[in-house]
N, C-alpha and C. Protein backbone atom coordinates (compact mmCIF):
# COMPACT_ATOMS: atom_id res chain seq x y z
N UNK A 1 4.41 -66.79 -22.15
CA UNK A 1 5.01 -67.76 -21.26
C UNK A 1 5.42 -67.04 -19.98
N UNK A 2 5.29 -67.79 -19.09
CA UNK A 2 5.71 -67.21 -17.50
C UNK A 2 6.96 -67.48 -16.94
N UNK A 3 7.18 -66.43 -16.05
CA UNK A 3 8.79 -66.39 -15.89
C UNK A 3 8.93 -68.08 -15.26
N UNK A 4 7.95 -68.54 -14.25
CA UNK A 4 8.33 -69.71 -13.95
C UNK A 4 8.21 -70.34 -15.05
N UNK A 5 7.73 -70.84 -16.27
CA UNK A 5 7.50 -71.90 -17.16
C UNK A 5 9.24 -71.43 -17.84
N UNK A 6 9.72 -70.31 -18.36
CA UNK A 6 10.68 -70.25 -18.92
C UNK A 6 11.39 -70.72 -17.60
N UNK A 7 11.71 -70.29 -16.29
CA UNK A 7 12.81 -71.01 -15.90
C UNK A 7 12.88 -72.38 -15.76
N UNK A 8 11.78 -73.29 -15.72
CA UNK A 8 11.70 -74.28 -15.75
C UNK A 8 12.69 -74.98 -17.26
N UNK A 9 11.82 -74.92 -17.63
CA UNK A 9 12.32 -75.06 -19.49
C UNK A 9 14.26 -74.87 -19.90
N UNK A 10 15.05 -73.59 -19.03
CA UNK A 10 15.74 -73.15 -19.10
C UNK A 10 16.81 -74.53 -18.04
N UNK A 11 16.15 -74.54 -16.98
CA UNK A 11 17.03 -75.83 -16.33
C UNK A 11 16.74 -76.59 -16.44
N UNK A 12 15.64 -77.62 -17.27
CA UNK A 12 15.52 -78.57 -18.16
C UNK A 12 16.76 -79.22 -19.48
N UNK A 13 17.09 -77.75 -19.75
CA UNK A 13 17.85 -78.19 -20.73
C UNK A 13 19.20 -77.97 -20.43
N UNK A 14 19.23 -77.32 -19.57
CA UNK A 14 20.74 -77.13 -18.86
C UNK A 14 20.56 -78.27 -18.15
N UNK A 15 20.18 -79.63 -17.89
CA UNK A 15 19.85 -80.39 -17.12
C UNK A 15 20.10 -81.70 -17.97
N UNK A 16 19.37 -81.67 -18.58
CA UNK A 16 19.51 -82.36 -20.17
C UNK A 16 21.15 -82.19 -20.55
N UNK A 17 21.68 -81.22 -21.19
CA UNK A 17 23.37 -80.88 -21.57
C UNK A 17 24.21 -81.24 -20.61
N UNK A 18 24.19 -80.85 -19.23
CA UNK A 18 24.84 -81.56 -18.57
C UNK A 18 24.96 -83.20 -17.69
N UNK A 19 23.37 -83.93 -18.31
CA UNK A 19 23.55 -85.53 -18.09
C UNK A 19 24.50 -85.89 -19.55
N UNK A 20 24.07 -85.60 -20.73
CA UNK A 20 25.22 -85.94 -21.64
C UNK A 20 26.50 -85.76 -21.84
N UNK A 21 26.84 -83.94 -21.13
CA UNK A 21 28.19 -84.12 -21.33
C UNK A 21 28.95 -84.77 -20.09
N UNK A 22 28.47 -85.15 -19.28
CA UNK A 22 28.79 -86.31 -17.72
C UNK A 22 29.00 -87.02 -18.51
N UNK A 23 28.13 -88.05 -19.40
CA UNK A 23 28.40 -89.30 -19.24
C UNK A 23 29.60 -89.65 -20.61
N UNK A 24 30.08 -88.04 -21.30
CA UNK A 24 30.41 -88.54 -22.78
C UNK A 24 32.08 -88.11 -22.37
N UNK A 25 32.30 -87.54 -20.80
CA UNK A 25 33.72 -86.90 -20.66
C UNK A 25 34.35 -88.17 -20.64
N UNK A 26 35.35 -88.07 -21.00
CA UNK A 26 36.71 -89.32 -20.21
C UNK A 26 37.26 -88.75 -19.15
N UNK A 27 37.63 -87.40 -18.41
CA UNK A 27 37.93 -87.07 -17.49
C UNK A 27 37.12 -87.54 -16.20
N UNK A 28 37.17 -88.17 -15.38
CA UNK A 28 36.35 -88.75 -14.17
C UNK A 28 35.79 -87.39 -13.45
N UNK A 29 36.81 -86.57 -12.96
CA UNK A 29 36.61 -85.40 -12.08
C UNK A 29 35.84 -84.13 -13.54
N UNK A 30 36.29 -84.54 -14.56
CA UNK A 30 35.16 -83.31 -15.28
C UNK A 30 33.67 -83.70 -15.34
N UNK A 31 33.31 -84.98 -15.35
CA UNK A 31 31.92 -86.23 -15.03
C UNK A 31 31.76 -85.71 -14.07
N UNK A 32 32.07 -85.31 -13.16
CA UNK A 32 31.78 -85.26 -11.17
C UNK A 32 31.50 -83.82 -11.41
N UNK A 33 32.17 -82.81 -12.29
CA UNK A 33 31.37 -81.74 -11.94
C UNK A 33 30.30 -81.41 -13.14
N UNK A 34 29.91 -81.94 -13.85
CA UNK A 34 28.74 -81.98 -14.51
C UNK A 34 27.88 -82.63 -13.97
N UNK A 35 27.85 -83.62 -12.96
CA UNK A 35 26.60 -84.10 -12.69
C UNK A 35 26.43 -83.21 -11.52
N UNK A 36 27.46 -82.59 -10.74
CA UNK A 36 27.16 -81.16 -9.76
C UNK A 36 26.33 -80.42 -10.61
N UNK A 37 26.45 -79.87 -11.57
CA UNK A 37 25.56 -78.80 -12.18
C UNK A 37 24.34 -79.72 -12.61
N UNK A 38 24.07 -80.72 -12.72
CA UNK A 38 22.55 -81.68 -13.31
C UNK A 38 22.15 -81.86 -11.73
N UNK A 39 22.91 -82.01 -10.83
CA UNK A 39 21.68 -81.82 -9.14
C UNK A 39 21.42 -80.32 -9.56
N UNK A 40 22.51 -79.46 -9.64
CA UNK A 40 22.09 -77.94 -9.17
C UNK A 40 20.66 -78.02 -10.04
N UNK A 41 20.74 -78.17 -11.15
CA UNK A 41 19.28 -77.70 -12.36
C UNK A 41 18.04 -78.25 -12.23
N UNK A 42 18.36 -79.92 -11.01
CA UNK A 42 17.48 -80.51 -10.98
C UNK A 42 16.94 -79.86 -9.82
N UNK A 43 17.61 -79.23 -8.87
CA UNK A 43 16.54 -78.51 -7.58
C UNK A 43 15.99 -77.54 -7.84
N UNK A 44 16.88 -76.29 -9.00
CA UNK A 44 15.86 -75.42 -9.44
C UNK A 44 14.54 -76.08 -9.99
N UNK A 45 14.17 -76.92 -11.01
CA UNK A 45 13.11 -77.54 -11.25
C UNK A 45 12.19 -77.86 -10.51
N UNK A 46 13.12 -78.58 -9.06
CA UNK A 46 12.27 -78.72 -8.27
C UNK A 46 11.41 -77.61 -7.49
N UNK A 47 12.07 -76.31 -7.50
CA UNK A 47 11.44 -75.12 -7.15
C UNK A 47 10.65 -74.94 -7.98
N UNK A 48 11.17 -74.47 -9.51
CA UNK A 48 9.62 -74.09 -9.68
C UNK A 48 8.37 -75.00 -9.96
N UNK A 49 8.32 -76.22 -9.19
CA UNK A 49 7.25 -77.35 -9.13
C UNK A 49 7.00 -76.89 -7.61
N UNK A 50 7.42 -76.07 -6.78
CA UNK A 50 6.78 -75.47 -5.73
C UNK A 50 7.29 -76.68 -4.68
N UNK A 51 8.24 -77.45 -5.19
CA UNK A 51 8.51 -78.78 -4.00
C UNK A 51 10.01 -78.01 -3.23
N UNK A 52 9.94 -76.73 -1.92
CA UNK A 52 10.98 -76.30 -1.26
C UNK A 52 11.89 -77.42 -0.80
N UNK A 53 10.90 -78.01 -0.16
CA UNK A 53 11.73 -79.36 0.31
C UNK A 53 12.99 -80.14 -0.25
N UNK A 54 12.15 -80.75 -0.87
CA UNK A 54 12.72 -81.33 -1.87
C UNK A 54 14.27 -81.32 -2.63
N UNK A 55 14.07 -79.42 -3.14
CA UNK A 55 15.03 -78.73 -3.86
C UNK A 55 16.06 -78.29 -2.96
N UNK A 56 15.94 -78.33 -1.28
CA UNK A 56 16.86 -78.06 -0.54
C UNK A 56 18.11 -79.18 -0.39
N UNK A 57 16.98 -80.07 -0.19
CA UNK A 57 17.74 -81.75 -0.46
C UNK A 57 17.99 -82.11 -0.77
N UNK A 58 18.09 -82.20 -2.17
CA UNK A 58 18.70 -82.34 -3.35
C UNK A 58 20.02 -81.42 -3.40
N UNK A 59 19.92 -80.32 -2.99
CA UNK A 59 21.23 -79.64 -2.97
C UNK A 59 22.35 -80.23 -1.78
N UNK A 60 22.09 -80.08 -0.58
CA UNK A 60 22.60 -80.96 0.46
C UNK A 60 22.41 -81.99 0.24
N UNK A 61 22.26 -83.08 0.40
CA UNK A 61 22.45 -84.20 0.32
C UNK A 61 23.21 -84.70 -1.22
N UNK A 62 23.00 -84.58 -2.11
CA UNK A 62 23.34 -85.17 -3.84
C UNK A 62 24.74 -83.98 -3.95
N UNK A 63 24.26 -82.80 -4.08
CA UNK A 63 25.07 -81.86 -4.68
C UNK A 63 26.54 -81.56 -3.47
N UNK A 64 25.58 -81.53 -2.42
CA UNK A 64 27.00 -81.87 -1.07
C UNK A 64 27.52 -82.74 -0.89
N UNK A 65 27.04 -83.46 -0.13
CA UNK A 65 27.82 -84.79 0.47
C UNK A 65 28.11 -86.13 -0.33
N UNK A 66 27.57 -86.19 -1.27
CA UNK A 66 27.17 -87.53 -2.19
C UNK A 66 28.22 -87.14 -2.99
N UNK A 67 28.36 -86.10 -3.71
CA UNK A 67 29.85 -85.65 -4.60
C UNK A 67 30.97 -85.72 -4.07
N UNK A 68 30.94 -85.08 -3.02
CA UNK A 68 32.04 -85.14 -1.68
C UNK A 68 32.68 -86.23 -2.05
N UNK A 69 32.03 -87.71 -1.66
CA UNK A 69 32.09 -88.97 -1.56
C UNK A 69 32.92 -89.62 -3.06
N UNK A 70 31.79 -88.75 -3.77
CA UNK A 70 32.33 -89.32 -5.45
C UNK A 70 33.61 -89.14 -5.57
N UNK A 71 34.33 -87.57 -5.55
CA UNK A 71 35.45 -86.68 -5.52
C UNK A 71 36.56 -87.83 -5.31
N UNK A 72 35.97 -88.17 -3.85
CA UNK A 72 36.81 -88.73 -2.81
C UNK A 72 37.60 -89.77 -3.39
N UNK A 73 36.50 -90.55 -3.94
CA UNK A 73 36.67 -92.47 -4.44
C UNK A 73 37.55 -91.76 -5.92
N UNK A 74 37.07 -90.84 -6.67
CA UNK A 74 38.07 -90.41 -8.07
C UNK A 74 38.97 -90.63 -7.71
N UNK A 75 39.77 -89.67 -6.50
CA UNK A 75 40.59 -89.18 -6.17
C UNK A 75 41.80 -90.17 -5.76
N UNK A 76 40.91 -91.30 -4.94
CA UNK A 76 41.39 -92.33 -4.38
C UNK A 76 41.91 -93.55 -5.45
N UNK A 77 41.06 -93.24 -6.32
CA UNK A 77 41.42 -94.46 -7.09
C UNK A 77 42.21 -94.28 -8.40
N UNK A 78 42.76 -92.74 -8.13
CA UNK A 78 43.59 -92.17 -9.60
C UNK A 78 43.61 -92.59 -11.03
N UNK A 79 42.17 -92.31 -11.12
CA UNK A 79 41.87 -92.47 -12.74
C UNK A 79 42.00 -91.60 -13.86
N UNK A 80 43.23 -90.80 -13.21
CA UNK A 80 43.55 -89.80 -13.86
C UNK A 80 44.38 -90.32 -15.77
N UNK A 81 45.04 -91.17 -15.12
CA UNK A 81 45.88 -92.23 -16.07
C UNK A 81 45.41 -93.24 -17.24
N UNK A 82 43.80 -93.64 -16.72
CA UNK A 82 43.03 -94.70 -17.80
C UNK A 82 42.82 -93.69 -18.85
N UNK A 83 43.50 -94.61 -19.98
CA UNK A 83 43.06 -94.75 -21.36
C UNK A 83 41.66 -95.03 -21.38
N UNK A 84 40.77 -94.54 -22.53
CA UNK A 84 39.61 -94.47 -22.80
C UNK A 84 39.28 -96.17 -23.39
N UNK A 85 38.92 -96.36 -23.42
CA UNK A 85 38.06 -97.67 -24.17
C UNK A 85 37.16 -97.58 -25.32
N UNK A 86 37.69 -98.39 -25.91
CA UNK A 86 36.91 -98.02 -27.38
C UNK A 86 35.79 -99.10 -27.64
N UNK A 87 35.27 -99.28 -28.29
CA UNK A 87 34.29 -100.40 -28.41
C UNK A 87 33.71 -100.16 -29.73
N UNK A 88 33.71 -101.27 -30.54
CA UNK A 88 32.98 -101.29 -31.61
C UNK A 88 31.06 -101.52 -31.69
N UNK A 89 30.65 -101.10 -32.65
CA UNK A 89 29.37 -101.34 -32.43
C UNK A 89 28.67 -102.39 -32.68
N UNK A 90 27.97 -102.88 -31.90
CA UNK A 90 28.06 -104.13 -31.49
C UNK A 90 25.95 -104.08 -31.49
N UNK A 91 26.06 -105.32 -31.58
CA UNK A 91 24.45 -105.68 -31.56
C UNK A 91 23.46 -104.54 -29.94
N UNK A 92 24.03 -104.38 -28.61
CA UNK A 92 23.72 -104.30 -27.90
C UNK A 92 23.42 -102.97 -27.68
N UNK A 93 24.64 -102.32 -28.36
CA UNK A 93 24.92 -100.86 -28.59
C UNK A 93 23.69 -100.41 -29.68
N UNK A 94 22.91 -101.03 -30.64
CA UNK A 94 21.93 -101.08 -31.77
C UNK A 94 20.64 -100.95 -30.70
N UNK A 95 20.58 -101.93 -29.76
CA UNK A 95 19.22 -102.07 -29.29
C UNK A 95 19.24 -100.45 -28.36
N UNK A 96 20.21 -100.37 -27.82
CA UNK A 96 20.04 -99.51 -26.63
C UNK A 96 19.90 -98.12 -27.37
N UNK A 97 20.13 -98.15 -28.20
CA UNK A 97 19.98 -96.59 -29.29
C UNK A 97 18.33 -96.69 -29.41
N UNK A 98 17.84 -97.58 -30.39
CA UNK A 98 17.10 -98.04 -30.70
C UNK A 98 15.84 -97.79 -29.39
N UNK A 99 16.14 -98.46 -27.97
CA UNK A 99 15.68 -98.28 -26.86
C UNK A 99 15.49 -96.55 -26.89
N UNK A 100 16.84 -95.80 -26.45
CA UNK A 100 16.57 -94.27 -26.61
C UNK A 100 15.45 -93.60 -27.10
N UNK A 101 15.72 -94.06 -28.64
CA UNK A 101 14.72 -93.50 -29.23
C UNK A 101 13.32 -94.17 -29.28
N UNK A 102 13.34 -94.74 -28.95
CA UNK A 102 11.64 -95.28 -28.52
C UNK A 102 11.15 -94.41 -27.39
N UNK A 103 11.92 -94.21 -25.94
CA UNK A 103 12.07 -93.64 -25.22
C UNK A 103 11.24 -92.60 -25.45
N UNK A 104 12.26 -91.47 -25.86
CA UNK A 104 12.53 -90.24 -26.45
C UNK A 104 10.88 -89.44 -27.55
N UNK A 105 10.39 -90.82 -27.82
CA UNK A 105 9.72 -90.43 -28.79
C UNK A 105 7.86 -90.79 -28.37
N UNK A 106 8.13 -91.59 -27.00
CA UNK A 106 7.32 -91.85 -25.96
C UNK A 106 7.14 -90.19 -25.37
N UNK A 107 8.04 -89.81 -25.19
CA UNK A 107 7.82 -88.54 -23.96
C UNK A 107 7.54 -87.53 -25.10
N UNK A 108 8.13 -87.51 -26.14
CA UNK A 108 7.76 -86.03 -27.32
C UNK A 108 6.32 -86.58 -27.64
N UNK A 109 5.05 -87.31 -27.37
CA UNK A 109 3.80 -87.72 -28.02
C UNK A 109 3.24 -87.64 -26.62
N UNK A 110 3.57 -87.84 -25.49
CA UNK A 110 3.39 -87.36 -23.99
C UNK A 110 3.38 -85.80 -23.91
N UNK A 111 4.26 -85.29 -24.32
CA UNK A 111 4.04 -83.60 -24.28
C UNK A 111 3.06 -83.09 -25.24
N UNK A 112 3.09 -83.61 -26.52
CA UNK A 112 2.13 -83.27 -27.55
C UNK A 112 0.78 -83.49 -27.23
N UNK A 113 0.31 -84.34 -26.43
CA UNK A 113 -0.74 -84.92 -26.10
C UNK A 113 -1.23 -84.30 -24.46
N UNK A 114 -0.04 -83.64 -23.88
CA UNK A 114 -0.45 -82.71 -22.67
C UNK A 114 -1.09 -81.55 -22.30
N UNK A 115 -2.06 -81.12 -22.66
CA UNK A 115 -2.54 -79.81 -22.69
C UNK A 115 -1.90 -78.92 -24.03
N UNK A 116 -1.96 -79.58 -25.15
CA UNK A 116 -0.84 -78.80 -26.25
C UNK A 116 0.19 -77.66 -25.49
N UNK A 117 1.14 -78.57 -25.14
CA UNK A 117 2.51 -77.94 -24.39
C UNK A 117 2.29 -76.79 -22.99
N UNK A 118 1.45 -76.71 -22.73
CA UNK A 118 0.99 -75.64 -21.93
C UNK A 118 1.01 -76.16 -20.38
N UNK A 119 1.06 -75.52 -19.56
CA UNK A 119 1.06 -76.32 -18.09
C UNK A 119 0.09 -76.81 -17.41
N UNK A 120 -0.28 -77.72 -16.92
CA UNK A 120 -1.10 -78.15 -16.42
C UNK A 120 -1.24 -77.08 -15.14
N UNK A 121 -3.15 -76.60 -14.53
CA UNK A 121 -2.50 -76.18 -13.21
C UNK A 121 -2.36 -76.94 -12.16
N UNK A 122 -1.97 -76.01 -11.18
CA UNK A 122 -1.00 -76.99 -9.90
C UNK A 122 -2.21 -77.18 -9.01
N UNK A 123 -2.13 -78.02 -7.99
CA UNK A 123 -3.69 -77.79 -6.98
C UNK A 123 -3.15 -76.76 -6.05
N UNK A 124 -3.99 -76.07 -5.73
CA UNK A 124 -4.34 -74.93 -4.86
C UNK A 124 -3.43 -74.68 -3.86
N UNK A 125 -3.02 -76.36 -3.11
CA UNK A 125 -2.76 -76.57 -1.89
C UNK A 125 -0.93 -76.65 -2.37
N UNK A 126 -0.56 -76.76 -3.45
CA UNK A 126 1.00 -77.25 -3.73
C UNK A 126 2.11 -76.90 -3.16
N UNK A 127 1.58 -75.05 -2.70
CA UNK A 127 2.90 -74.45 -2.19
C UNK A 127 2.74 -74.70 -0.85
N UNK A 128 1.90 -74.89 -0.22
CA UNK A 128 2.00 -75.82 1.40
C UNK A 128 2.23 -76.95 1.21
N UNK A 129 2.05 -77.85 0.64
CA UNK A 129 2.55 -79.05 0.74
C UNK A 129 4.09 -79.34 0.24
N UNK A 130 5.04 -78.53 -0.22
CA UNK A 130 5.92 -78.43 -0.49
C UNK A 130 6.71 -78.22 0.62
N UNK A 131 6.50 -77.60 1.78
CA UNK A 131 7.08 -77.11 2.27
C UNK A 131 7.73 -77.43 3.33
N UNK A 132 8.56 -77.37 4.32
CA UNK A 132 9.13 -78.52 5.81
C UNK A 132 8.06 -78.34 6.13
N UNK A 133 7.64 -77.48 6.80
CA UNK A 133 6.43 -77.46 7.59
C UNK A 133 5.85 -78.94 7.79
N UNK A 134 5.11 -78.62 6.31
CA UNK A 134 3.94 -79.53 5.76
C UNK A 134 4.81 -81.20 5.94
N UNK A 135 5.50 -81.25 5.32
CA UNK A 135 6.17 -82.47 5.42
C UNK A 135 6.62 -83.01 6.18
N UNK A 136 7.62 -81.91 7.70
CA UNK A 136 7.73 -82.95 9.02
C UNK A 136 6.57 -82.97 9.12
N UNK A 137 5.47 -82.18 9.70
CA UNK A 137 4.33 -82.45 10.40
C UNK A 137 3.48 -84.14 9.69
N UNK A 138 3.73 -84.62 8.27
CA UNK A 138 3.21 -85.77 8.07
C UNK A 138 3.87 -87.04 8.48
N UNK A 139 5.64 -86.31 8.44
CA UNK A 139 6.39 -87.12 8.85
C UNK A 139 6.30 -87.75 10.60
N UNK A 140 6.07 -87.08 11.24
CA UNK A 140 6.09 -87.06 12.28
C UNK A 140 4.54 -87.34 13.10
N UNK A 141 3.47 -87.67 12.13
CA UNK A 141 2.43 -87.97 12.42
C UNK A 141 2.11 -89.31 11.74
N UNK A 142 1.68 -89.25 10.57
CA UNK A 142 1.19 -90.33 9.61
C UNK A 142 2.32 -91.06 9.50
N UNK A 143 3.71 -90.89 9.32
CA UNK A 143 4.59 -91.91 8.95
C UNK A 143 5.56 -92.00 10.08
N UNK A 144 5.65 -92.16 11.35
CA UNK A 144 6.40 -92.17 11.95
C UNK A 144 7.05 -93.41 12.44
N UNK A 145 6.39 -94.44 12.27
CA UNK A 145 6.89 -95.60 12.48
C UNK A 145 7.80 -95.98 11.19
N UNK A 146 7.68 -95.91 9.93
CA UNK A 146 8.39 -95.95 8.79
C UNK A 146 9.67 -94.64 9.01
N UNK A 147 9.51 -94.15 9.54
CA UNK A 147 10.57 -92.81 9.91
C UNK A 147 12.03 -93.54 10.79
N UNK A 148 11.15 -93.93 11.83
CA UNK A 148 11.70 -95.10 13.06
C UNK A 148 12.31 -96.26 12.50
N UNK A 149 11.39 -97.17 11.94
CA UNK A 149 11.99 -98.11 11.54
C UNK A 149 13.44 -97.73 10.34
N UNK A 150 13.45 -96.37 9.73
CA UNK A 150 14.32 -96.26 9.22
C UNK A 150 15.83 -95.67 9.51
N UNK A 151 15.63 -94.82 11.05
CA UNK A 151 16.40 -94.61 11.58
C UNK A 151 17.08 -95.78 12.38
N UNK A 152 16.70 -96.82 12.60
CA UNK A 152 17.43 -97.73 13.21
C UNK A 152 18.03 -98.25 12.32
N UNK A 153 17.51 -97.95 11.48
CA UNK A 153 18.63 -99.38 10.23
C UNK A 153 19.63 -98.66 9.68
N UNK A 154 20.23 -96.97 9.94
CA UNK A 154 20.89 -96.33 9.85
C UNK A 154 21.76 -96.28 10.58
N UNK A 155 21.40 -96.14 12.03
CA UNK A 155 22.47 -96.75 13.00
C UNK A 155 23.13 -98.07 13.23
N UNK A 156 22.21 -99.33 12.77
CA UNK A 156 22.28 -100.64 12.67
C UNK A 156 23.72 -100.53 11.37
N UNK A 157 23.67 -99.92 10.31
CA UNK A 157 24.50 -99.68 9.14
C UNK A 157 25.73 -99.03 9.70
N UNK A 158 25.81 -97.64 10.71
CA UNK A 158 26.93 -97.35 11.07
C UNK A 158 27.71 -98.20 12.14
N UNK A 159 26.87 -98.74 12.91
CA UNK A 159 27.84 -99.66 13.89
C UNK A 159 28.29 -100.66 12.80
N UNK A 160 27.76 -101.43 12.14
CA UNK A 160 28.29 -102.07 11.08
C UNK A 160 29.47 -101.53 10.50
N UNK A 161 29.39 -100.54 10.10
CA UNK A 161 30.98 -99.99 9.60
C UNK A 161 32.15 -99.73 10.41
N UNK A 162 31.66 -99.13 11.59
CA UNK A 162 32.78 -98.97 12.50
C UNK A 162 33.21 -100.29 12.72
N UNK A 163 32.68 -101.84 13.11
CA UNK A 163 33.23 -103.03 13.41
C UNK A 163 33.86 -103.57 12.22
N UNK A 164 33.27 -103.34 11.57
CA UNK A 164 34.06 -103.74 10.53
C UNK A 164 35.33 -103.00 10.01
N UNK A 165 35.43 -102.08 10.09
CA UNK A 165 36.76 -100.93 10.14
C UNK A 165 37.53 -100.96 11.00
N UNK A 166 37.43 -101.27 12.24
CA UNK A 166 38.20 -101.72 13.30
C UNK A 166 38.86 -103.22 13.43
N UNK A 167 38.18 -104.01 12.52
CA UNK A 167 38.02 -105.02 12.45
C UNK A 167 39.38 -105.08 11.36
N UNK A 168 39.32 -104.15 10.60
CA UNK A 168 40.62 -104.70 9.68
C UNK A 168 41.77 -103.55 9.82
N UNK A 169 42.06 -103.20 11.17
CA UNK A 169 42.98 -102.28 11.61
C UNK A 169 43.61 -102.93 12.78
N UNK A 170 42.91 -103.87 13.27
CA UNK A 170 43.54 -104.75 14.53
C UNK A 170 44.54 -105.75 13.68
């Protein structure tokens, strides 16, 4: 096995452990930093899939500013105090297990059935196309009107907030 296939594999499952123990904490702010470490594992992944891009962005954007945000609203909304909720098991709670493991058992007959576990190779071209380079230059050629049209509706969204924020301070 290759050092990239083991690191892959290695933040897979550190990736895996920390979506479950996120979603199984009752602490809000211990949830917020487990899903920090499930971006961090998910950009390594994304590295060794040769996507630079990608894995930068995922760090800035999700792992920076998007947590930031999360932190913020915890913080704000002091859920330090909620009691846990209990819930009995219930018909819905049956299917969605049930769902899981259908899931679960979809993707283990998907790997078995993939090159018997082994990696597929990558095309030739992967580690350039991964890269800013490669990606403004499409951005800024082939998709630039979808680029445009999306930057306006970003600014269209922030003037929206500022009027409306001003709007309930007058």
């Amino acid at each position: 096995m290759s050092l990239q296939a083991l690191v892959f594999f290695v933040s897979a499952l550190i990736a895996i452990v920390s979506a479950i123990l996120m979603i199984t904490r009752a602490n809000p702010v211990k949830s917020a930093i487990f899903l920090i470490i499930n971006f961090l594992s998910l950009s390594i992944i994304y590295l060794t899939l040769n996507a630079q891009f990608i894995a930068i962005i995922q760090v800035l954007v999700y792992a920076g500013a998007i947590m930031v945000l999360f932190v913020f609203v915890i913080m704000l909304l002091n859920l330090q105090d909620e009691k846990r909720l209990s819930d009995k098991l219930d018909i819905r709670k049956a299917i969605a297990f049930l769902f899981v493991l259908l899931v679960f058992s979809r993707i283990a007959l998907g790997l078995g059935k993939s090159a018997s576990g082994r990696f597929l190779e990558q095309a030739k071209n992967s580690v350039e196309l991964g890269k800013v380079e490669s990606i403004g230059e499409k951005l800024f050629t082939s998709y630039i009107l979808p680029f445009e049209i999306t930057s306006l509706i970003l600014i269209v969204a922030i003037v929206g907030s500022i009027v409306l924020a001003k709007r309930k301070f007058e």
